[in-house]
N, C-alpha and C. Protein backbone atom coordinates (compact mmCIF):
# COMPACT_ATOMS: atom_id res chain seq x y z
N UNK A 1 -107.35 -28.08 54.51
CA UNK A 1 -107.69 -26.80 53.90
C UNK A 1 -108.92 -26.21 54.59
N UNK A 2 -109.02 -25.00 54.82
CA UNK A 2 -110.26 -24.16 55.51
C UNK A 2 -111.40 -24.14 54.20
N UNK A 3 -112.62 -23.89 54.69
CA UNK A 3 -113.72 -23.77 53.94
C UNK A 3 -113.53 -22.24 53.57
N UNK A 4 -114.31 -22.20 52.17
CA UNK A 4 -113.85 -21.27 51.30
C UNK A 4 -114.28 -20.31 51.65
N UNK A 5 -115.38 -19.85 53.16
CA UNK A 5 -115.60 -19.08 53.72
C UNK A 5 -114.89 -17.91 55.08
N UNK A 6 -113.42 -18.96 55.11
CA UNK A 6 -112.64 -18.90 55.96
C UNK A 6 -111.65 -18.61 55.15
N UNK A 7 -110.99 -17.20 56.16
CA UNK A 7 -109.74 -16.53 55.64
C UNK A 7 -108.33 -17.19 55.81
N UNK A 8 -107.80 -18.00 54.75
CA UNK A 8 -106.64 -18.16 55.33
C UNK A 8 -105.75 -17.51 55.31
N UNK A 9 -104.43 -17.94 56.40
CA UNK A 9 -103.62 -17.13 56.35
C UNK A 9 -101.91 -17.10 55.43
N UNK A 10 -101.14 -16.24 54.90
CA UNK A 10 -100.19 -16.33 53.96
C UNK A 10 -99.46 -17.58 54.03
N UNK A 11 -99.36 -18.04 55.41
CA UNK A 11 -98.29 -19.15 56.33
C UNK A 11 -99.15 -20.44 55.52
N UNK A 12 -100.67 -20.30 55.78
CA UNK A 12 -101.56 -21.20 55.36
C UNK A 12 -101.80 -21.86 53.85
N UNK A 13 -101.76 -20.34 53.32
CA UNK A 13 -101.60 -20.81 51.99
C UNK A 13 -100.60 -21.51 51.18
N UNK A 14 -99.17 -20.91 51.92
CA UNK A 14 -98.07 -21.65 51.34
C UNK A 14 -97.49 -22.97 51.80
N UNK A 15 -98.75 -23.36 53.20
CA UNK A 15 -98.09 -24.77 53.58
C UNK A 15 -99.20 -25.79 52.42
N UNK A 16 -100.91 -25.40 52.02
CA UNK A 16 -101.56 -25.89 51.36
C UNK A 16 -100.25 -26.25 49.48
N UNK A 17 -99.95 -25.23 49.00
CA UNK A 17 -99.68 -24.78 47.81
C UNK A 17 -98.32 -25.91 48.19
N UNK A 18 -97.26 -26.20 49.56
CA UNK A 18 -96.42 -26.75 49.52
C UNK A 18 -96.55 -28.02 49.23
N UNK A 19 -97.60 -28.08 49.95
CA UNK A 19 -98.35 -30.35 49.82
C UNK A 19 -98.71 -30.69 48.60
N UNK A 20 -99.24 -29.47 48.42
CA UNK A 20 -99.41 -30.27 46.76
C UNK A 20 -98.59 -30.46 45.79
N UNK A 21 -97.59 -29.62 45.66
CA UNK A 21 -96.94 -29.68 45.52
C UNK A 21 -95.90 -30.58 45.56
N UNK A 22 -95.78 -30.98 46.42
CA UNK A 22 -95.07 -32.38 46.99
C UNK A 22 -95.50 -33.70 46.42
N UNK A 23 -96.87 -33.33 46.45
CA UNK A 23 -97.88 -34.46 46.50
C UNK A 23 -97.88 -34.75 45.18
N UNK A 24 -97.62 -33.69 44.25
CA UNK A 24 -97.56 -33.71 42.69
C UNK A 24 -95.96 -33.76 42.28
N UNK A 25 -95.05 -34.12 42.46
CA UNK A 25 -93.85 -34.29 42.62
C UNK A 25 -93.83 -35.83 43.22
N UNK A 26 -94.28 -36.43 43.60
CA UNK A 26 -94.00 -38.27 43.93
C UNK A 26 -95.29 -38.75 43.49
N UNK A 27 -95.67 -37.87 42.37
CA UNK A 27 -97.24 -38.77 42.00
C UNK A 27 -98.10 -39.45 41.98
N UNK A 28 -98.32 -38.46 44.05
CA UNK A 28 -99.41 -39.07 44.50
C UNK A 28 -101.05 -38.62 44.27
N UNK A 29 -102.08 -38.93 43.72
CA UNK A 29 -103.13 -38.56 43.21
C UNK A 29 -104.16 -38.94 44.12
N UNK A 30 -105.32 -37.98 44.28
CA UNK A 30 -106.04 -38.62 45.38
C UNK A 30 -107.15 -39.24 44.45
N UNK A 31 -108.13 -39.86 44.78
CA UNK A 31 -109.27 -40.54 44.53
C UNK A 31 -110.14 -39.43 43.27
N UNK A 32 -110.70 -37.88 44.29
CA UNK A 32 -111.20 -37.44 42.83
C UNK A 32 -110.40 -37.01 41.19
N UNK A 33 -109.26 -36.64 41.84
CA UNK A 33 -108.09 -36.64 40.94
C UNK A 33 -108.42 -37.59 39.29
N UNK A 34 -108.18 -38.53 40.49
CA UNK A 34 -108.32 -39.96 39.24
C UNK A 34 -110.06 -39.87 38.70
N UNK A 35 -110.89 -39.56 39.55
CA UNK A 35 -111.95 -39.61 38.86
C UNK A 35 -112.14 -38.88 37.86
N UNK A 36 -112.00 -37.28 38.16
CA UNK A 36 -111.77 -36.09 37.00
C UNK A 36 -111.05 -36.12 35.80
N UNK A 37 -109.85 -37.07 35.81
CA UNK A 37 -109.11 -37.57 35.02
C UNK A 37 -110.01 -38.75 33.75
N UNK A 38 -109.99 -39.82 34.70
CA UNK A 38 -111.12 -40.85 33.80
C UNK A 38 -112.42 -40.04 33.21
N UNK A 39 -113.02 -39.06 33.95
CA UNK A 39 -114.27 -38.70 32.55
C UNK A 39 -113.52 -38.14 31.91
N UNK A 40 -112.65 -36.66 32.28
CA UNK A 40 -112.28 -36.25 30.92
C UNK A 40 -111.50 -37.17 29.16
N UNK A 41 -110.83 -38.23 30.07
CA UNK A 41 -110.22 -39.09 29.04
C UNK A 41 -111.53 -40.19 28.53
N UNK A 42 -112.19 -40.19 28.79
CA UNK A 42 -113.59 -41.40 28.09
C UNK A 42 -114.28 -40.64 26.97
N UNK A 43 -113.69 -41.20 25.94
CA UNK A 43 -114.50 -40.88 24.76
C UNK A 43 -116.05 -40.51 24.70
N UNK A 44 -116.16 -41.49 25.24
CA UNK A 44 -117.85 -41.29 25.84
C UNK A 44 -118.77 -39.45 26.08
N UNK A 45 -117.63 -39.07 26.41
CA UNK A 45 -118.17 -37.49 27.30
C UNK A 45 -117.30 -36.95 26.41
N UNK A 46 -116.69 -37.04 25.29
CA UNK A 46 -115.93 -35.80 24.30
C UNK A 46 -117.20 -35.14 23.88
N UNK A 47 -118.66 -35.28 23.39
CA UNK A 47 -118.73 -34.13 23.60
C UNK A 47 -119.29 -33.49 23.98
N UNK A 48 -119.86 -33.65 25.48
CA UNK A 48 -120.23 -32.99 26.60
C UNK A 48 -118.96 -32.39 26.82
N UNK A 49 -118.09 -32.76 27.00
CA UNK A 49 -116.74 -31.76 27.30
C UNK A 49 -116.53 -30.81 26.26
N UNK A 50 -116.57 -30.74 24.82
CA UNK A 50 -116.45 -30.15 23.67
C UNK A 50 -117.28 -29.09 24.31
N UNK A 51 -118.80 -29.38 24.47
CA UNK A 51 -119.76 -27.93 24.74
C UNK A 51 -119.30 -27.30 25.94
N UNK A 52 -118.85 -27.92 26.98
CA UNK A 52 -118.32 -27.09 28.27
C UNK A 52 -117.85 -25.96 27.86
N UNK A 53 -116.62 -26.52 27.61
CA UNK A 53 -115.55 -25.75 26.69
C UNK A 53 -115.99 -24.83 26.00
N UNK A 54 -116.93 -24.82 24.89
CA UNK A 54 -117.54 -23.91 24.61
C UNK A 54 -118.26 -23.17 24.86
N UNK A 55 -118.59 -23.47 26.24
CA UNK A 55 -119.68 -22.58 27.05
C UNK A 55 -118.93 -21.26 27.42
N UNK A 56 -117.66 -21.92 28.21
CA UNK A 56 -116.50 -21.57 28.49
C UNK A 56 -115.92 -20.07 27.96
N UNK A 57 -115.55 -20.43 26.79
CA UNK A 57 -115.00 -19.69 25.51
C UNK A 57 -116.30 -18.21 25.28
N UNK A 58 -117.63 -18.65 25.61
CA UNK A 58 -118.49 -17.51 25.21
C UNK A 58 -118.38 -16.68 26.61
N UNK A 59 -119.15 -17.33 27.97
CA UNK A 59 -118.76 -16.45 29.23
C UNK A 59 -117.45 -15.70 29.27
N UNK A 60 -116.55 -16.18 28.58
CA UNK A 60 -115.36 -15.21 28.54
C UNK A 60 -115.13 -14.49 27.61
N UNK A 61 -115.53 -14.51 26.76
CA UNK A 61 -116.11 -13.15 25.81
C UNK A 61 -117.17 -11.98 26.08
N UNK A 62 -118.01 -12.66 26.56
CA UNK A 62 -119.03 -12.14 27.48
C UNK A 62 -118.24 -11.00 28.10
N UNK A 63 -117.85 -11.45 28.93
CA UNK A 63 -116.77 -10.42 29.80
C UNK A 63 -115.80 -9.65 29.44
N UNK A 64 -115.13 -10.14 28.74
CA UNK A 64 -114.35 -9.16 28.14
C UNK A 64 -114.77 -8.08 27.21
N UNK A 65 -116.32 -8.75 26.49
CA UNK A 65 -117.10 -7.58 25.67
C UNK A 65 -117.67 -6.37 27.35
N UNK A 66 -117.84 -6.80 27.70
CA UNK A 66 -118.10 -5.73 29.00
C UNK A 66 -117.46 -5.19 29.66
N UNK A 67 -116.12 -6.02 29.71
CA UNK A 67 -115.15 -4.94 30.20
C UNK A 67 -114.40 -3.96 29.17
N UNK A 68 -114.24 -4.03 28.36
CA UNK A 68 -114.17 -3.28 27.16
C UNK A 68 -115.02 -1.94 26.82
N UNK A 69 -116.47 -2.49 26.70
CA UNK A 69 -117.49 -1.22 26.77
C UNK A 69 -117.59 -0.57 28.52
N UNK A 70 -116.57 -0.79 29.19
CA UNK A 70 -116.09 0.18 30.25
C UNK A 70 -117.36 -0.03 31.32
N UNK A 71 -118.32 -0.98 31.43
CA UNK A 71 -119.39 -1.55 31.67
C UNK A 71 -119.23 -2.40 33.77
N UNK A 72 -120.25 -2.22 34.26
CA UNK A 72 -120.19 -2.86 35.85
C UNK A 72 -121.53 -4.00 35.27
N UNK A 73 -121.22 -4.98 35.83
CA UNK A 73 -122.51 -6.04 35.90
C UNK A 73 -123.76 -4.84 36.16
N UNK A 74 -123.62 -4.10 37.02
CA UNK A 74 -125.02 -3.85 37.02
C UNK A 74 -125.76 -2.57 36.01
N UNK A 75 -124.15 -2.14 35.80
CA UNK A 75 -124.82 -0.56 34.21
C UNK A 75 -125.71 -1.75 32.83
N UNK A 76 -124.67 -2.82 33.22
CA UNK A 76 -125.52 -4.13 31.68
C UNK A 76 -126.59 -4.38 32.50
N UNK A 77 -126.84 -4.78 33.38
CA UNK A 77 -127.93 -5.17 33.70
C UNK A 77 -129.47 -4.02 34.05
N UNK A 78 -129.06 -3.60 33.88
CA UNK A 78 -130.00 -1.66 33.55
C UNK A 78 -130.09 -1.86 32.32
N UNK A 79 -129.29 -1.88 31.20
CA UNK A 79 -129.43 -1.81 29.60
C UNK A 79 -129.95 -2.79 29.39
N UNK A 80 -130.12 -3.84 29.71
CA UNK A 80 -130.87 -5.12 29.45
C UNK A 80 -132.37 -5.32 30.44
N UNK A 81 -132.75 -4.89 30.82
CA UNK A 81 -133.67 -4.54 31.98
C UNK A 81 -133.43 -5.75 32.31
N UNK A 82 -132.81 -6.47 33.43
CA UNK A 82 -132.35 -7.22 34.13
C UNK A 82 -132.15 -6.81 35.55
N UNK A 83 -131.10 -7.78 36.12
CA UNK A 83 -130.64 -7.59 37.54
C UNK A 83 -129.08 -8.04 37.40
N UNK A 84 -128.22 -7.06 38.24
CA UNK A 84 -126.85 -7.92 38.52
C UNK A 84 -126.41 -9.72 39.00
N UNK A 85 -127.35 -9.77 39.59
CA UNK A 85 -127.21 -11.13 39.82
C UNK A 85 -127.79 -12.31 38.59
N UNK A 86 -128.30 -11.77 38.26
CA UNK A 86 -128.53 -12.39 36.69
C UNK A 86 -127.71 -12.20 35.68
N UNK A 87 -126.74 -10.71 35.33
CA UNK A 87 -125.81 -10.47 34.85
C UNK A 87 -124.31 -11.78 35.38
N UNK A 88 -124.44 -11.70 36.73
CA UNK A 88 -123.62 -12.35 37.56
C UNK A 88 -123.65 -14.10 36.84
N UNK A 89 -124.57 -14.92 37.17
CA UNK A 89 -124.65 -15.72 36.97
C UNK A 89 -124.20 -16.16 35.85
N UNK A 90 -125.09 -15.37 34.68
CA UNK A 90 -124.53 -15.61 32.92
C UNK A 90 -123.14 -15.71 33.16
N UNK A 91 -121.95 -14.68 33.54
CA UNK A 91 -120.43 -14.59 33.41
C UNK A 91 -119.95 -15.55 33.84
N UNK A 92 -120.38 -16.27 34.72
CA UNK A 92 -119.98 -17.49 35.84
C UNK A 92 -120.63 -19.19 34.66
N UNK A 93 -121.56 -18.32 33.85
CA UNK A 93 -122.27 -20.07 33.50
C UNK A 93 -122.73 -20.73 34.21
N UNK A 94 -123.62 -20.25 34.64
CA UNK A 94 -124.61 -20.65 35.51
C UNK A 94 -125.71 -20.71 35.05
N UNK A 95 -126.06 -20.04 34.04
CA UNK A 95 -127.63 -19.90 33.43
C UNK A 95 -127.50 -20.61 32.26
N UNK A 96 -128.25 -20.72 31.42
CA UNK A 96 -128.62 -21.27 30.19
C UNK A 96 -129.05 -20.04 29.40
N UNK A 97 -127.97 -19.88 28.60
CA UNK A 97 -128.35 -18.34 27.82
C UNK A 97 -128.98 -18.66 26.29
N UNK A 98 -129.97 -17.91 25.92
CA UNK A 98 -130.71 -17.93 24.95
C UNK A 98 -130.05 -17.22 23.81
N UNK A 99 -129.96 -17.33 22.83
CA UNK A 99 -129.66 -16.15 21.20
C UNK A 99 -130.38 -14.98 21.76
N UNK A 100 -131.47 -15.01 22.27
CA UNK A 100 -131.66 -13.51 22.52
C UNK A 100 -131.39 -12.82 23.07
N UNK A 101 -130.96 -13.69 24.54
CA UNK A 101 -130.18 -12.76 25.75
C UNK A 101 -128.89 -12.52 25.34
N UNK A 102 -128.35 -13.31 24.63
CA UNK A 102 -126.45 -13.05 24.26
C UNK A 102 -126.53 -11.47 23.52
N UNK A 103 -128.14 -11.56 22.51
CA UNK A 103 -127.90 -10.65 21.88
C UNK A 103 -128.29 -9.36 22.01
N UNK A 104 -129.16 -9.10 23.24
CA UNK A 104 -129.50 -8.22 24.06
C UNK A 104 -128.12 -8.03 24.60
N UNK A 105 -127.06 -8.54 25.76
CA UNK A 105 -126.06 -8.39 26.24
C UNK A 105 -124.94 -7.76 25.16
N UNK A 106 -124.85 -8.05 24.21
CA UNK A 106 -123.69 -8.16 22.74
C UNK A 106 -124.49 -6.69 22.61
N UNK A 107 -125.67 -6.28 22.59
CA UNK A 107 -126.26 -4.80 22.01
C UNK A 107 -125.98 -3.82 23.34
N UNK A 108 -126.14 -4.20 24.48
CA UNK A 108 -125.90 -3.68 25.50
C UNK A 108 -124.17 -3.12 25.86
N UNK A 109 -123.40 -3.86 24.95
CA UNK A 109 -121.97 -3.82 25.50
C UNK A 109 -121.32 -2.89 23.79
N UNK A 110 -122.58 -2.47 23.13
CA UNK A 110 -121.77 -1.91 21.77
C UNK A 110 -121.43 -2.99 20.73
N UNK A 111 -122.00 -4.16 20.91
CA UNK A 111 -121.62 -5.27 20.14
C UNK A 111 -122.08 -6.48 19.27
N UNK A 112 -122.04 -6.47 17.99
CA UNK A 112 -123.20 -7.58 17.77
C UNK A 112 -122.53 -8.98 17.62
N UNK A 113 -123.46 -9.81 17.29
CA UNK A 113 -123.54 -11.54 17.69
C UNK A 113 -123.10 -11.45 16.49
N UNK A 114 -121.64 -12.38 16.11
CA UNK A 114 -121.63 -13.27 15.08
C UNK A 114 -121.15 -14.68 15.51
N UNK A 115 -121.90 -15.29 14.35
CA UNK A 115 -121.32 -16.58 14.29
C UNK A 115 -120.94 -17.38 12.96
N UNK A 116 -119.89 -17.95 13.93
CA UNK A 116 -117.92 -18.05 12.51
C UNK A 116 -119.08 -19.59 12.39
């Protein structure tokens, strides 16, 4: 596979998409496969995985509250006196968002914070 900086090409993509394919059809698994597999199944990390997930579930609300209020990362990030790349990051989960920033963002997009 090319680095994710490198354009592949249609031919490229569908010989990648074919192997695996294949590869998932005689259930062959590679090494991280199985690793990604074993944490998610270890009780141990249910619920570090539980909060992922829920991190998950809010960045995508996030977004959809912004795409909704007809909104560009960077018109929210003006209403919030911020920066796009800070807007950026939050959508991605990358940051560690505070009750206040959700609720600055949630006021910024026409919307307030509840919690069920």
């Amino acid at each position: 596979m090319k680095d994710h900086a490198d354009y592949a090409t249609e031919a490229e993509i569908k010989a990648d998409i074919d192997e695996i394919a294949e590869r998932v059809k005689k259930g062959i698994r590679s090494p991280e496969e199985l690793e990604r597999d074993a944490y998610f199944t270890d009780p141990a990390n249910a619920e570090e995985i539980a909060a992922m997930f829920a991190r998950i579930e809010l960045v995508k609300e996030m977004y959809k509250a912004r795409r909704e209020a007809g909104l560009t990362q960077k018109e929210i990030a003006k209403r919030m006196g911020t920066n796009q790349t800070y807007i950026a990051a939050l959508e991605r989960g990358r940051k560690n968002i505070t009750f206040s920033t959700l609720a600055k963002y949630a006021r910024a997009c026409g919307k307030k914070v509840a919690l069920l």
